[in-house]
PDB file of N, CA and C in Angstrom:
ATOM      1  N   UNK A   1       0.835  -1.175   0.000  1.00  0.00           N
ATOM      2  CA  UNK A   1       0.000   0.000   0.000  1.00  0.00           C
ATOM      3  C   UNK A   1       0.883   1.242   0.000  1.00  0.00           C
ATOM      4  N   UNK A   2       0.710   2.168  -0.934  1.00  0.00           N
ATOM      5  CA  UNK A   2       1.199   3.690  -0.632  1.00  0.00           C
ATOM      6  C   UNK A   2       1.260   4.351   0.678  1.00  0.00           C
ATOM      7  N   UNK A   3       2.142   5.007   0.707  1.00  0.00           N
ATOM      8  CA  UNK A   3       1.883   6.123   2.043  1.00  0.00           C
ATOM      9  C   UNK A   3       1.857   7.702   1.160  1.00  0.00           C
ATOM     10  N   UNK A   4       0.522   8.070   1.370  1.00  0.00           N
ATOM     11  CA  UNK A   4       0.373   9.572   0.925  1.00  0.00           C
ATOM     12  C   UNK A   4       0.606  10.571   2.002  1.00  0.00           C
ATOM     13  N   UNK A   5       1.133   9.996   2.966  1.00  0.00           N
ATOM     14  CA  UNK A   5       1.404  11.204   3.448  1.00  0.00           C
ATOM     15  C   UNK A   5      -0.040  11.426   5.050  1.00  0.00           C
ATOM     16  N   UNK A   6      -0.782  10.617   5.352  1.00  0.00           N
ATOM     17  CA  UNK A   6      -1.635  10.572   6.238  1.00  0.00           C
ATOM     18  C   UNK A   6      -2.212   9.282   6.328  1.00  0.00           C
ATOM     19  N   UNK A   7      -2.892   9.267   7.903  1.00  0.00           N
ATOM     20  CA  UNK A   7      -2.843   7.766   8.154  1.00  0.00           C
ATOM     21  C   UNK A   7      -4.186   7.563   8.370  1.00  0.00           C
ATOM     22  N   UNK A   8      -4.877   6.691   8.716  1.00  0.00           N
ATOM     23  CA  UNK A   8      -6.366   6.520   9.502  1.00  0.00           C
ATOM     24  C   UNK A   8      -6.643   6.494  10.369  1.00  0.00           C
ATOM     25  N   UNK A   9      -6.905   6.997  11.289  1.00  0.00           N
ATOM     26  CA  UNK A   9      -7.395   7.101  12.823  1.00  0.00           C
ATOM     27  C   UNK A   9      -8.133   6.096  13.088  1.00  0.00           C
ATOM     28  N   UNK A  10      -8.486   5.496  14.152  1.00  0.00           N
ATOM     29  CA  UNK A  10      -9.334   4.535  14.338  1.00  0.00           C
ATOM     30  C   UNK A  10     -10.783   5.611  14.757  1.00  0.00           C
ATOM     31  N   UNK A  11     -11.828   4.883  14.588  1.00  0.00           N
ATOM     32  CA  UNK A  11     -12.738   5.557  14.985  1.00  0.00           C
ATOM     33  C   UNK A  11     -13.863   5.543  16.432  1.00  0.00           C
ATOM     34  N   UNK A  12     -13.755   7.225  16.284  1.00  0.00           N
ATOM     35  CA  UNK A  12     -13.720   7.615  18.277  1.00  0.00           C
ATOM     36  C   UNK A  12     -15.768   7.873  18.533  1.00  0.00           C
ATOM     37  N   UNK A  13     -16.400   7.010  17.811  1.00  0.00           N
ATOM     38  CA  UNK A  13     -18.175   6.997  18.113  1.00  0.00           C
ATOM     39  C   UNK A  13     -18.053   6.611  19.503  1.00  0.00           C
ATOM     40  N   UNK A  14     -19.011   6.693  19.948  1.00  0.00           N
ATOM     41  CA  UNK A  14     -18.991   6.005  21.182  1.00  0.00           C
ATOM     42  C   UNK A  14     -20.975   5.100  21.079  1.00  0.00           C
ATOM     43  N   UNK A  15     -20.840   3.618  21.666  1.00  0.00           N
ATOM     44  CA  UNK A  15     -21.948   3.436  21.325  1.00  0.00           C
ATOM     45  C   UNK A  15     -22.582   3.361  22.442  1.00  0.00           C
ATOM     46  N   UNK A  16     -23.678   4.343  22.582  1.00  0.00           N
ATOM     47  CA  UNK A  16     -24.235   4.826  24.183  1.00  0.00           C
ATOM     48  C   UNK A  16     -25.190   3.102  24.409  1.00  0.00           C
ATOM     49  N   UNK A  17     -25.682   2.462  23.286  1.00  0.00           N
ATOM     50  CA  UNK A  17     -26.386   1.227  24.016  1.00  0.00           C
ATOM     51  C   UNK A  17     -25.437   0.374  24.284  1.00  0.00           C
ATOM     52  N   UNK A  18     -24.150   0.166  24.184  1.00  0.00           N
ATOM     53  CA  UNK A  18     -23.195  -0.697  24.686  1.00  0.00           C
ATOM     54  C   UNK A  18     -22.372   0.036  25.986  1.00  0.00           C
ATOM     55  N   UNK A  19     -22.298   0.655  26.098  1.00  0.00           N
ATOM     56  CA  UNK A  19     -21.710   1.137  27.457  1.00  0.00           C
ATOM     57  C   UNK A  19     -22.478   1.140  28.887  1.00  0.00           C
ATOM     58  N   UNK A  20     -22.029   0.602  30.111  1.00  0.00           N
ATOM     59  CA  UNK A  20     -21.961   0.329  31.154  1.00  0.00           C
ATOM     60  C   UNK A  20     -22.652   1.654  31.503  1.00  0.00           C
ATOM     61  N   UNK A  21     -24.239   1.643  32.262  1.00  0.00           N
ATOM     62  CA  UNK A  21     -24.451   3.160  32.579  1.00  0.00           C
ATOM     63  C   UNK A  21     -24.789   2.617  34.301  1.00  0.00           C
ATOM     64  N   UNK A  22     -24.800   1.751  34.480  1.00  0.00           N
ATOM     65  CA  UNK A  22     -24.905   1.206  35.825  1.00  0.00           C
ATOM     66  C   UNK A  22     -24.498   1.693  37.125  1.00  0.00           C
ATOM     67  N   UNK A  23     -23.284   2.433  36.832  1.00  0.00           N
ATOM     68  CA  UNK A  23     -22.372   3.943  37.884  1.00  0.00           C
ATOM     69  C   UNK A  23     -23.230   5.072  37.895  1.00  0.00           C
ATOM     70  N   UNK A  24     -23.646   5.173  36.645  1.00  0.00           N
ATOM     71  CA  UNK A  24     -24.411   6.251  36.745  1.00  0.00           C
ATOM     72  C   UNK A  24     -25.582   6.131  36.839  1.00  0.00           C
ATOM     73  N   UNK A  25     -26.807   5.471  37.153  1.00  0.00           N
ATOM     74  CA  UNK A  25     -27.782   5.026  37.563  1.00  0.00           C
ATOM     75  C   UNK A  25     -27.495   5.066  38.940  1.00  0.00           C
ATOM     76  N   UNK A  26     -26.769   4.363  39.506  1.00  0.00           N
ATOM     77  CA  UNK A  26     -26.431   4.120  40.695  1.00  0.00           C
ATOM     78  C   UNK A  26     -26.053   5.542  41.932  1.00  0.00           C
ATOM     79  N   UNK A  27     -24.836   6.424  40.817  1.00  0.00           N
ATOM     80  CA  UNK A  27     -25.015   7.679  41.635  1.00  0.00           C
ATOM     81  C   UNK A  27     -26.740   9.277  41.316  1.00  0.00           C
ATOM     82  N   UNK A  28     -27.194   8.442  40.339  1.00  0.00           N
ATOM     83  CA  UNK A  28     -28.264   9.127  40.282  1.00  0.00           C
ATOM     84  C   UNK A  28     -29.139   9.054  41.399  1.00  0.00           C
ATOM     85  N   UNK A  29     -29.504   7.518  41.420  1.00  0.00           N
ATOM     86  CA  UNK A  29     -30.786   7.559  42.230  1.00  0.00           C
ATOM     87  C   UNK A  29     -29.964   7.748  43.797  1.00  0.00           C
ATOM     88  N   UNK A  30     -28.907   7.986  44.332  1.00  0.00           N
ATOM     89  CA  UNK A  30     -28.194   8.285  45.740  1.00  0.00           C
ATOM     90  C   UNK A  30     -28.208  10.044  45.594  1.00  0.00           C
ATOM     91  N   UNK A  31     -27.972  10.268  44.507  1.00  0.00           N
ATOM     92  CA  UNK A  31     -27.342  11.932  44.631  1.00  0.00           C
ATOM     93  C   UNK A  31     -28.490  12.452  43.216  1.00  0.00           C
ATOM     94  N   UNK A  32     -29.545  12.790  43.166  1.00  0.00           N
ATOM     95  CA  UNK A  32     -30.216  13.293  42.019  1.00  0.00           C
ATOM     96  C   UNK A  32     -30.160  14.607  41.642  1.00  0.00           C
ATOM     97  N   UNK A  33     -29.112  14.868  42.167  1.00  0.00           N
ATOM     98  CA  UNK A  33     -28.910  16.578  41.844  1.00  0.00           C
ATOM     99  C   UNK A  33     -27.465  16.428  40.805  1.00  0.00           C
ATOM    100  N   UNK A  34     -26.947  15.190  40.203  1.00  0.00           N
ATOM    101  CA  UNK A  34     -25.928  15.438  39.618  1.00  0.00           C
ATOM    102  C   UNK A  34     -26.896  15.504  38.010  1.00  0.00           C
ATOM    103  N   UNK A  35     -27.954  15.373  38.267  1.00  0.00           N
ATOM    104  CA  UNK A  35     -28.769  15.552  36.684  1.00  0.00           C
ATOM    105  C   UNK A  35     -28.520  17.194  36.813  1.00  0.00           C
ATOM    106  N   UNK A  36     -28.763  18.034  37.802  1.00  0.00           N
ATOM    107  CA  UNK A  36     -28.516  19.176  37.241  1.00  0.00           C
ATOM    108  C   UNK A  36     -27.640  19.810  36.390  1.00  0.00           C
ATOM    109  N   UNK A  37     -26.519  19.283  36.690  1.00  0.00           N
ATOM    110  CA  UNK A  37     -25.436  19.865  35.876  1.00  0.00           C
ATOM    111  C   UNK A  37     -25.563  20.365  34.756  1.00  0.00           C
ATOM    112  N   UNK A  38     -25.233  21.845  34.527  1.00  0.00           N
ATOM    113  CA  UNK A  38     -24.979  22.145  33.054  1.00  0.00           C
ATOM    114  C   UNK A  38     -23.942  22.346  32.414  1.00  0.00           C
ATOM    115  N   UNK A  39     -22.929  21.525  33.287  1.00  0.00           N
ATOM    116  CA  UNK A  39     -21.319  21.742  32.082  1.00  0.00           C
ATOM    117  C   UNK A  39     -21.166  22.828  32.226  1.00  0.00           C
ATOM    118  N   UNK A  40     -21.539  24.035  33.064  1.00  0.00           N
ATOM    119  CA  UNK A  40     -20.644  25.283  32.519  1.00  0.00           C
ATOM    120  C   UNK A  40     -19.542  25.598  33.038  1.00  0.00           C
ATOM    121  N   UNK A  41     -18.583  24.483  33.666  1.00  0.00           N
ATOM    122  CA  UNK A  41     -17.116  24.608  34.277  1.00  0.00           C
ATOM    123  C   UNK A  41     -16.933  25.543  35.244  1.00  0.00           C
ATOM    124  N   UNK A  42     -17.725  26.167  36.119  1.00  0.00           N
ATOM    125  CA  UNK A  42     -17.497  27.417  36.981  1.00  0.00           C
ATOM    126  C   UNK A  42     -16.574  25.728  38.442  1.00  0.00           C
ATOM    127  N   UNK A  43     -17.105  24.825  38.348  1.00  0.00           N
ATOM    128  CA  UNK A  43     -16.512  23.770  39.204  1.00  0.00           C
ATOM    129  C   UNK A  43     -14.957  23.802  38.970  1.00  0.00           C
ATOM    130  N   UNK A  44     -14.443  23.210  37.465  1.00  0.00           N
ATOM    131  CA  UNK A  44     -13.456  23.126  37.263  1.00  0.00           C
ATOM    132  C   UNK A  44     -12.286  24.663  37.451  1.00  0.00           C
ATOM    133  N   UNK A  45     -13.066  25.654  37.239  1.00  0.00           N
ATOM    134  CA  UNK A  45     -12.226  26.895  37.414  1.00  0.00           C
ATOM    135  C   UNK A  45     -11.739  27.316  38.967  1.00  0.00           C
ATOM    136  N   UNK A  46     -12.519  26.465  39.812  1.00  0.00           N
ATOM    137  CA  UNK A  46     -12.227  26.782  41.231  1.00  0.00           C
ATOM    138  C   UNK A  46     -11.186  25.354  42.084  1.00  0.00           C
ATOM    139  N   UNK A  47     -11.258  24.630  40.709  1.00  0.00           N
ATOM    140  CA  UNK A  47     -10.961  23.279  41.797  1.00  0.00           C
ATOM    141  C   UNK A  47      -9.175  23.563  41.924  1.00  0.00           C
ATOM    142  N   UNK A  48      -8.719  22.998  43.154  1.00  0.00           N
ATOM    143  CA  UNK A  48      -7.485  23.127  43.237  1.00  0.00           C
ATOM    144  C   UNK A  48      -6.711  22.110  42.941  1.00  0.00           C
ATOM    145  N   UNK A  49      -7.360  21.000  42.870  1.00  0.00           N
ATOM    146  CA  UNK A  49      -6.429  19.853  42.266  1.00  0.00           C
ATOM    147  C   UNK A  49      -6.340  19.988  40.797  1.00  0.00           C
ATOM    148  N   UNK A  50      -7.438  20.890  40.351  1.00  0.00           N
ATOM    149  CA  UNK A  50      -7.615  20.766  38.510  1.00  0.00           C
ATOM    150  C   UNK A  50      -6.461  22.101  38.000  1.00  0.00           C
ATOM    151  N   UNK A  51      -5.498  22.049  39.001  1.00  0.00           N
ATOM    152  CA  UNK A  51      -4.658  23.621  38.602  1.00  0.00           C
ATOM    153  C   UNK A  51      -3.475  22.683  38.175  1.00  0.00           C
ATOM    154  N   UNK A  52      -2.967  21.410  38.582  1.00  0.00           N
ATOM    155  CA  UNK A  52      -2.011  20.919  38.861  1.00  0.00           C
ATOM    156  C   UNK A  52      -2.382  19.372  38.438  1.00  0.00           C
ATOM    157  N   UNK A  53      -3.513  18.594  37.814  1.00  0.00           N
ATOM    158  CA  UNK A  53      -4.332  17.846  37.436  1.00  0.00           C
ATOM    159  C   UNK A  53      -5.013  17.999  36.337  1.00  0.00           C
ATOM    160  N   UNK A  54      -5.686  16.490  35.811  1.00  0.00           N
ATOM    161  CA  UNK A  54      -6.377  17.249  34.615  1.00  0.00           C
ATOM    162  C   UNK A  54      -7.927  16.840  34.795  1.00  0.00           C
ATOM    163  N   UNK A  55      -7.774  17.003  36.194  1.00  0.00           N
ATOM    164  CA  UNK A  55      -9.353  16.691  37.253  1.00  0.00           C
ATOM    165  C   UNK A  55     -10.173  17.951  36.993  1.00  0.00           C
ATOM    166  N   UNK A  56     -11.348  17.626  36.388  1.00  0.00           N
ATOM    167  CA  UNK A  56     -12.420  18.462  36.449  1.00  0.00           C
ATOM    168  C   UNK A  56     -14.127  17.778  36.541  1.00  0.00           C
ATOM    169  N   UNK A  57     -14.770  18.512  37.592  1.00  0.00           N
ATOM    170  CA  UNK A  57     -15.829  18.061  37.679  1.00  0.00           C
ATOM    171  C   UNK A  57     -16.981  17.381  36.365  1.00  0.00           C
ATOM    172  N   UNK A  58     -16.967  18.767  35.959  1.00  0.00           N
ATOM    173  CA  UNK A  58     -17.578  18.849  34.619  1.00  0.00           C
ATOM    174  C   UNK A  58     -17.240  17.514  33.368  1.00  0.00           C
ATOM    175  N   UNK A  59     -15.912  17.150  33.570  1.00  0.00           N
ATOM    176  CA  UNK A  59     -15.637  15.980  32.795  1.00  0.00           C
ATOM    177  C   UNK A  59     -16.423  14.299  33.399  1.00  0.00           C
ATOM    178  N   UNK A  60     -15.585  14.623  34.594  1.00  0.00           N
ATOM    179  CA  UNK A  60     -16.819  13.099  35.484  1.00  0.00           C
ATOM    180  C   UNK A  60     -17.637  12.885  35.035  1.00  0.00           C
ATOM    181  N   UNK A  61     -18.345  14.170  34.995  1.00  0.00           N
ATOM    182  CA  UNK A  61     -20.070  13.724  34.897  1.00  0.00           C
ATOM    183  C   UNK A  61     -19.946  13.461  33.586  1.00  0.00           C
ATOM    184  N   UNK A  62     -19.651  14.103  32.873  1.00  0.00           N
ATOM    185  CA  UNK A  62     -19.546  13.914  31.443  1.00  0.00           C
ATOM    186  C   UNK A  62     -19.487  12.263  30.681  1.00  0.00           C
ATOM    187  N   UNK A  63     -18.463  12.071  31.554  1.00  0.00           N
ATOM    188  CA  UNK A  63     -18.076  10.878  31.610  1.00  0.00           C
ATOM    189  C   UNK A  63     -18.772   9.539  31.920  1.00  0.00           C
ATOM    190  N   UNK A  64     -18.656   9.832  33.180  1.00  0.00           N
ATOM    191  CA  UNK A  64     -20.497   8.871  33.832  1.00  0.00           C
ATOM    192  C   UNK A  64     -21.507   9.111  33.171  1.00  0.00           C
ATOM    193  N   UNK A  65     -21.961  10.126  32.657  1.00  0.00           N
ATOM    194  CA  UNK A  65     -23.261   9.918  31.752  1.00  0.00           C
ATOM    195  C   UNK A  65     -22.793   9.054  29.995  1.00  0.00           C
ATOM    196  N   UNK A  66     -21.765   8.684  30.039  1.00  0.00           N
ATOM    197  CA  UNK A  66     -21.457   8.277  28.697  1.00  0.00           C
ATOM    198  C   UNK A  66     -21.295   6.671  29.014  1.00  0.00           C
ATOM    199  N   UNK A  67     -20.913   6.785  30.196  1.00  0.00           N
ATOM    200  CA  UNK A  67     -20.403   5.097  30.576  1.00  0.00           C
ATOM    201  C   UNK A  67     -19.056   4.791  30.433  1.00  0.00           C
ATOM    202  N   UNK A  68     -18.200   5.660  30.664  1.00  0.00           N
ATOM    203  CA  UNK A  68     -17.224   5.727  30.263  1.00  0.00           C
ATOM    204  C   UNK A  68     -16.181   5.297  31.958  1.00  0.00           C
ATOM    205  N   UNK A  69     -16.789   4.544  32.666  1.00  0.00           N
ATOM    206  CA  UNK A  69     -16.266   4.335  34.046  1.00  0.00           C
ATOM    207  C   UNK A  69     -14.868   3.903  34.714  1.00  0.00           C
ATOM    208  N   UNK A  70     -14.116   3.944  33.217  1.00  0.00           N
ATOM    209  CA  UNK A  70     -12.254   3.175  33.860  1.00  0.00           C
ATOM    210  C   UNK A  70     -11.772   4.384  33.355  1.00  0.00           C
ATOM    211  N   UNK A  71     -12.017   5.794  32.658  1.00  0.00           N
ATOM    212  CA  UNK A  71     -11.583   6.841  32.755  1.00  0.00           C
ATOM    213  C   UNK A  71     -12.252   7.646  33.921  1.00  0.00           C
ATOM    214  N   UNK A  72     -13.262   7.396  34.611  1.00  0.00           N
ATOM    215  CA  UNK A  72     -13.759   7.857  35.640  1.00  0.00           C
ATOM    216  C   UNK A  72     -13.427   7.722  36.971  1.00  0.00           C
ATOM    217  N   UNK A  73     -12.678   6.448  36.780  1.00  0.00           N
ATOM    218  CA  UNK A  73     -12.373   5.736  37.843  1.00  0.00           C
ATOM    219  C   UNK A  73     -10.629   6.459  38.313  1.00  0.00           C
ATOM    220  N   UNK A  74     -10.131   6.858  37.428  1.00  0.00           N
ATOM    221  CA  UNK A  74      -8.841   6.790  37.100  1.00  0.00           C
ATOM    222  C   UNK A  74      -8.946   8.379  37.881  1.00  0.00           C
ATOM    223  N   UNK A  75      -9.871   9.292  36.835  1.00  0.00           N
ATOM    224  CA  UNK A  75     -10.023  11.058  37.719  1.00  0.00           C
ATOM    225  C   UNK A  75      -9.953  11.267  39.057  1.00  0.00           C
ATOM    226  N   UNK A  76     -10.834  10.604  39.468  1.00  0.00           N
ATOM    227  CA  UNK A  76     -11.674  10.588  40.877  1.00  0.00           C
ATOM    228  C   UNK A  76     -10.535  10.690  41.730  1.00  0.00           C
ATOM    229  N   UNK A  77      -9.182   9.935  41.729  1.00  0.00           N
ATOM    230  CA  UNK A  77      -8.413   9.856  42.243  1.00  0.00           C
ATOM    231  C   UNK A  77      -7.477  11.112  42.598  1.00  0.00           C
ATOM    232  N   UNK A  78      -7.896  11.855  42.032  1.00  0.00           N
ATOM    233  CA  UNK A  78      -6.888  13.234  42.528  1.00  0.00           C
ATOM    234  C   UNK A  78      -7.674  14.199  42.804  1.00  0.00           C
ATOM    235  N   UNK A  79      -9.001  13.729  43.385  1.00  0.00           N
ATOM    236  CA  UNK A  79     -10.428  14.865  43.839  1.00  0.00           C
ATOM    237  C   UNK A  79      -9.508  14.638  45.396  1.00  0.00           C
ATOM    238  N   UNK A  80      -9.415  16.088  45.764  1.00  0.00           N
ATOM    239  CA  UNK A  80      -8.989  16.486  47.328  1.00  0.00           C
ATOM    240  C   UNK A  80     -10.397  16.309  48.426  1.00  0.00           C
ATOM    241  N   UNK A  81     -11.680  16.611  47.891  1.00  0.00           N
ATOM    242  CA  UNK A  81     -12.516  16.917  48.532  1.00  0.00           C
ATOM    243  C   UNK A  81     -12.897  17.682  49.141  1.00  0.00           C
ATOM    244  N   UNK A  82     -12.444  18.869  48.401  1.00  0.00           N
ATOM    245  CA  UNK A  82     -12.204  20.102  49.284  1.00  0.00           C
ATOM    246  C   UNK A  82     -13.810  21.160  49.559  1.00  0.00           C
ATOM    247  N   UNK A  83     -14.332  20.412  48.555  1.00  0.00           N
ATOM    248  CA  UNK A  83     -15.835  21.103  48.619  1.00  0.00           C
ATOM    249  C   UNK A  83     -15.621  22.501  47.498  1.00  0.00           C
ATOM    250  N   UNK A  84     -14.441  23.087  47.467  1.00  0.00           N
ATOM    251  CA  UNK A  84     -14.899  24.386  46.503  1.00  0.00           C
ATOM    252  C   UNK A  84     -15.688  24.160  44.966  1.00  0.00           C
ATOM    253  N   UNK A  85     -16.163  23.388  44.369  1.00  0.00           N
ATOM    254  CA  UNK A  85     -16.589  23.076  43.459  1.00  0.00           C
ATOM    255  C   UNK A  85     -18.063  23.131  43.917  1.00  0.00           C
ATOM    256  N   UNK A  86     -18.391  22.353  45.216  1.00  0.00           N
ATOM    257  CA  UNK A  86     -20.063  22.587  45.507  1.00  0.00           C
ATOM    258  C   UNK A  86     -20.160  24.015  45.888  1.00  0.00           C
ATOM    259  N   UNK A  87     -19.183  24.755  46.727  1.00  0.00           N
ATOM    260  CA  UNK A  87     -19.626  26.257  47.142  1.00  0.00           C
ATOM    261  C   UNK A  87     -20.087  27.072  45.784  1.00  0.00           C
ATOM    262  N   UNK A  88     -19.525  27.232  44.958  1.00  0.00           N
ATOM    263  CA  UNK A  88     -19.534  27.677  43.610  1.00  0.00           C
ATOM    264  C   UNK A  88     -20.898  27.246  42.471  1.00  0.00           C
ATOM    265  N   UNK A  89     -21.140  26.434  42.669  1.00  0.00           N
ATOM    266  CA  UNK A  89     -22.473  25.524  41.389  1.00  0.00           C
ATOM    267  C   UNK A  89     -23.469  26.226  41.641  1.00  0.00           C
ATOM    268  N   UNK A  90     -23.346  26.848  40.136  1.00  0.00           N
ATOM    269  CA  UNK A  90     -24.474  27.537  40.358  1.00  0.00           C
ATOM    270  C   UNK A  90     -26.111  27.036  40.142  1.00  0.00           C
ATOM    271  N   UNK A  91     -25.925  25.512  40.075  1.00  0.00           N
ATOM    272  CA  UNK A  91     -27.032  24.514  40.217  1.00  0.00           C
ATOM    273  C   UNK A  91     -27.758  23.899  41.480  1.00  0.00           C
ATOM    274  N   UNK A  92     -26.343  24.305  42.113  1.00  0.00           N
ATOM    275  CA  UNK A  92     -26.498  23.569  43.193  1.00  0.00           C
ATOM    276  C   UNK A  92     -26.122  21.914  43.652  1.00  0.00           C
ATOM    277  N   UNK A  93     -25.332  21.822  42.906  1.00  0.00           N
ATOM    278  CA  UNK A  93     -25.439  20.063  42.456  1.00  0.00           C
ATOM    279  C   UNK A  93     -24.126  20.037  43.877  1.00  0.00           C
ATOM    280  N   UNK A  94     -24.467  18.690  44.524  1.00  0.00           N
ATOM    281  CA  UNK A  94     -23.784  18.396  45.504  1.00  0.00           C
ATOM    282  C   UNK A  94     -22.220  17.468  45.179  1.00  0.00           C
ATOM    283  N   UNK A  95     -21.195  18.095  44.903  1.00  0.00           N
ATOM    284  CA  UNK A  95     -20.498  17.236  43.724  1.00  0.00           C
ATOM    285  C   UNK A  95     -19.463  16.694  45.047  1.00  0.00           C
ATOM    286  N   UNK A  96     -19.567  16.861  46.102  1.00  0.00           N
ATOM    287  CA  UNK A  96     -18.947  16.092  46.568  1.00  0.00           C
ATOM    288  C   UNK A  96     -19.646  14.598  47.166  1.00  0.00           C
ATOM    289  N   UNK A  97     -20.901  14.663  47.691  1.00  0.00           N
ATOM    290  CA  UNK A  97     -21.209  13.867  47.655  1.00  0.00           C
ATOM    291  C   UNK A  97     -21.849  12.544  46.463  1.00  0.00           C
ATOM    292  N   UNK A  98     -21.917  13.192  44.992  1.00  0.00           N
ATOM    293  CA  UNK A  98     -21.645  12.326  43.541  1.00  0.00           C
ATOM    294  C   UNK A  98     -20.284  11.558  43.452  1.00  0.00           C
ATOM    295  N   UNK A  99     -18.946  12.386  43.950  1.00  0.00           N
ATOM    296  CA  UNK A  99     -17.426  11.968  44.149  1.00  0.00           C
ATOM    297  C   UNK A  99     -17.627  10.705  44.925  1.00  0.00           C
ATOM    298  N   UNK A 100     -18.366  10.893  46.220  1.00  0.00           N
ATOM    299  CA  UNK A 100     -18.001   9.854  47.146  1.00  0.00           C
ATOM    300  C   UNK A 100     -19.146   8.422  46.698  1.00  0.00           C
ATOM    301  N   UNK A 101     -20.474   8.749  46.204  1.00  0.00           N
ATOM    302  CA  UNK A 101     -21.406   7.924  45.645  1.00  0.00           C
ATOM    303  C   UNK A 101     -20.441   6.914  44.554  1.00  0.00           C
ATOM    304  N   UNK A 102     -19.946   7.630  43.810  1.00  0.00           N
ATOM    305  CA  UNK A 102     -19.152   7.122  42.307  1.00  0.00           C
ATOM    306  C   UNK A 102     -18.088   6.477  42.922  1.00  0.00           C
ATOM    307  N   UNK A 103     -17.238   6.687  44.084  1.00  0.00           N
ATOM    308  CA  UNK A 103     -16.838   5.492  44.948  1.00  0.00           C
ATOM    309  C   UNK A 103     -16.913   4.483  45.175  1.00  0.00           C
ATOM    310  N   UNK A 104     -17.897   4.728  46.159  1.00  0.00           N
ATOM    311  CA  UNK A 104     -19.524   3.550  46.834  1.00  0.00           C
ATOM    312  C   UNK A 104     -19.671   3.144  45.243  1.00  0.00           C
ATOM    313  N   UNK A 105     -20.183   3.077  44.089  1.00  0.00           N
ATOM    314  CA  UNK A 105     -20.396   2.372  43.089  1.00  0.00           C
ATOM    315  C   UNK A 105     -19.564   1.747  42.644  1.00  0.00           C
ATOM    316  N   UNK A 106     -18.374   2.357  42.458  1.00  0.00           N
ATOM    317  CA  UNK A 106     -17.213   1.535  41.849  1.00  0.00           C
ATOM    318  C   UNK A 106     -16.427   0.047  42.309  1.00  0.00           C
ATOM    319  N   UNK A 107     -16.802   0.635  44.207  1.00  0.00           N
ATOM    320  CA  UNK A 107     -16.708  -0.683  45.028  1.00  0.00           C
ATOM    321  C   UNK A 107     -17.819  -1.591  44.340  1.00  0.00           C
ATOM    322  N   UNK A 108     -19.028  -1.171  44.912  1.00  0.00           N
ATOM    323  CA  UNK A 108     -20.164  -2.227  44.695  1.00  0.00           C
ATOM    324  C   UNK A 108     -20.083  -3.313  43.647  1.00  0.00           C
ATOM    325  N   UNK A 109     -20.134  -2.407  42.392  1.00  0.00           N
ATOM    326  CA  UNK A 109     -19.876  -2.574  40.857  1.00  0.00           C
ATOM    327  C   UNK A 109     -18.708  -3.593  40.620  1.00  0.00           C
ATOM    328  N   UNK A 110     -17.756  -3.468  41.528  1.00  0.00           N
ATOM    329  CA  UNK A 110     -15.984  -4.043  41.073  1.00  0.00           C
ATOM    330  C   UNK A 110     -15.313  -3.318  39.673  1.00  0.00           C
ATOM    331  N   UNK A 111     -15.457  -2.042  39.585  1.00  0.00           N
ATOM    332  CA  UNK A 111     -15.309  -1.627  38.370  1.00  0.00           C
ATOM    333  C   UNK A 111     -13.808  -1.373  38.197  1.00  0.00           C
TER     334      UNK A 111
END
């Protein structure tokens, strides 16, 4: 085969009926305020581990709502718990207690 000069990427779909949403079911019905979320990063701009990390709230969820739970699993780990992310939401969403739920699931789960 030729090389022109560019290659093929594999391809990055994601198929939402094959992915594991079971974490996220799980921290829904414990914490139902993480449906609020609207992604607008005011979490990630305050967090102090996300200065020095590439931890941001806004991605988790992102994440957990996709099923995406061994990159979720992997974040979680450099959340301090410091709470400045819940002082700040302007939803109100309780994101420390979703942090510690998505825990509690991951045990449960064996994920």
């Amino acid at each position: 085969m030729k090389n022109f000069g560019y290659t093929r990427h594999t391809d990055r779909q994601i198929d939402f009926d094959a992915t594991d949403k079971r974490l996220y079911q799980f921290v829904f019905d414990l914490e139902p305020s993480i449906n609020l979320c609207i992604f607008c990063g005011t979490c990630a701009a305050t967090c102090s581990a996300g200065h020095f990390t590439t931890l941001s709230f806004r991605r988790i969820s992102l994440l957990l709502r996709r099923g995406m739970n061994d990159i979720v699993k992997k974040e979680i780990e450099n959340c301090m718990l410091c709470g400045k992310c819940q002082l700040v939401c302007p939803k109100g969403v309780n994101t420390r207690n979703v942090i510690l739920q998505i825990v509690k699931g991951i045990e449960k789960y064996e994920l």
